[in-house]
Protein backbone atom coordinates (compact mmCIF):
# COMPACT_ATOMS: atom_id res chain seq x y z
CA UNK A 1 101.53 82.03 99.17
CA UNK A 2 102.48 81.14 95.90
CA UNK A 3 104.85 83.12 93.62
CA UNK A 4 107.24 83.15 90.43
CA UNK A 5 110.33 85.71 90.50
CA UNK A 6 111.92 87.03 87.59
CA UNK A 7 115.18 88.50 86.93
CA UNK A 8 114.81 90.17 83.91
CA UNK A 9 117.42 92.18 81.50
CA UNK A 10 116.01 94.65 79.94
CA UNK A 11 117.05 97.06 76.85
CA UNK A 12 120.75 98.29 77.58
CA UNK A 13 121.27 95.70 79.91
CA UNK A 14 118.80 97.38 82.38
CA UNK A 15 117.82 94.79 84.87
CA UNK A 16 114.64 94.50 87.12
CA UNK A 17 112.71 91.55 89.04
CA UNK A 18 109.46 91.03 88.60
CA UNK A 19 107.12 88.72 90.96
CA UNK A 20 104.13 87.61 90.45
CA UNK A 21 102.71 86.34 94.09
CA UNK A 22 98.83 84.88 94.62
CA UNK A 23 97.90 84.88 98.16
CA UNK A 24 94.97 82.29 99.32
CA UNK A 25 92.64 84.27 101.88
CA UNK A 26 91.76 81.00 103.26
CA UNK A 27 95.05 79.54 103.74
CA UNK A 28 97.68 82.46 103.77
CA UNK A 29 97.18 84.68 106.92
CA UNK A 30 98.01 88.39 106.01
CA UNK A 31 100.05 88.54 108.86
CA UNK A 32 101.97 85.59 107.82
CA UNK A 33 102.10 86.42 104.00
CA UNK A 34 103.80 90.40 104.59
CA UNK A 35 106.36 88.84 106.62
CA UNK A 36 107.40 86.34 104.19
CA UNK A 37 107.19 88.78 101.70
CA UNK A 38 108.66 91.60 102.98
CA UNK A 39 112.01 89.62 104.11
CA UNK A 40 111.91 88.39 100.28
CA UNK A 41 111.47 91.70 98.56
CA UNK A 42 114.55 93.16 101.09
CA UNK A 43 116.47 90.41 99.21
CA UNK A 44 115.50 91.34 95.86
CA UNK A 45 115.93 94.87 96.39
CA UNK A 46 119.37 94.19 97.54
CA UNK A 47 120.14 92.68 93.91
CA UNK A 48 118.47 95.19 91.61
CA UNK A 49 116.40 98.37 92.55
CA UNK A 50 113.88 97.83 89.92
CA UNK A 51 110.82 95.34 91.42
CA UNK A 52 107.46 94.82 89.65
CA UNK A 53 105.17 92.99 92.00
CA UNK A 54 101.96 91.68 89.96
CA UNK A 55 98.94 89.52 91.51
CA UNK A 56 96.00 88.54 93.58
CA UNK A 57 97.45 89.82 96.85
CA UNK A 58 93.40 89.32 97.87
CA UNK A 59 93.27 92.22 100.12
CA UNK A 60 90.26 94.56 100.20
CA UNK A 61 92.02 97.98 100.07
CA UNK A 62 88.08 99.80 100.27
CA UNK A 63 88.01 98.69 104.06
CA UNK A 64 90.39 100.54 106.91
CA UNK A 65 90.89 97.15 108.67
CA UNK A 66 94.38 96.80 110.64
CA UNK A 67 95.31 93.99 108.14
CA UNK A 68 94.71 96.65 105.01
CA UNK A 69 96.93 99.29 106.89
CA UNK A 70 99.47 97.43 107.09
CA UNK A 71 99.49 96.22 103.72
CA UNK A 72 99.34 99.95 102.38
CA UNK A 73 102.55 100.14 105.33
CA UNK A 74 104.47 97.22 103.05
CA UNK A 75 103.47 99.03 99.78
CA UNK A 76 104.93 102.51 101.01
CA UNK A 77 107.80 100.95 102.40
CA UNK A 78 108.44 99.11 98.91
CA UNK A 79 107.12 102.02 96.50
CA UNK A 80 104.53 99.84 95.30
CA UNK A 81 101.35 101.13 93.66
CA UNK A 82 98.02 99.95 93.05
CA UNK A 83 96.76 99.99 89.53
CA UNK A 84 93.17 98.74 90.40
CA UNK A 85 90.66 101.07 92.25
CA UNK A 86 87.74 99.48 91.57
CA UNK A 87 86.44 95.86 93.08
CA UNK A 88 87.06 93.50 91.00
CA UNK A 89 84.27 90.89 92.39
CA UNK A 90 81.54 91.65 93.61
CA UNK A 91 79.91 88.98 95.74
């Protein structure tokens, strides 16, 4: 996995982190990539509240696979939404 995390402050020093995180279907395991991530957004958290996760997490939320319910799991646990609902490639 690859990432870049941000602590930002804000207007009226309001402070959040923000993350941007690729994940490589190819060589990043999902099981592998929401344990590493999960263990570093518990850390973040810890420090400020506020977390903006942004990227190409590269799993196909349109299947009910084990590997996509547990990445819907990690979202709910972190209050983390999906802004796209569409596919974004279409192969």
């Amino acid at each position: 996995m690859e990432s870049l995390c941000l602590d930002v402050k804000g207007n009226n020093s309001v402070y959040f982190i923000i993350c941007a995180c690729y994940r490589s279907p190819t060589k990043c395991k999902p099981t592998d990539f929401l344990c590493s991530t999960t263990n570093s957004l518990e850390l973040m958290y810890n420090t400020r509240k506020e977390l903006i996760v942004i990227g190409d997490l590269n799993f196909d939320l349109l299947s009910d696979n084990s590997e996509t319910i547990k990445f819907k799991e990690f979202c709910d646990q972190f209050q983390l939404s999906n802004s796209i609902h569409k596919p974004t490639r279409v192969t």
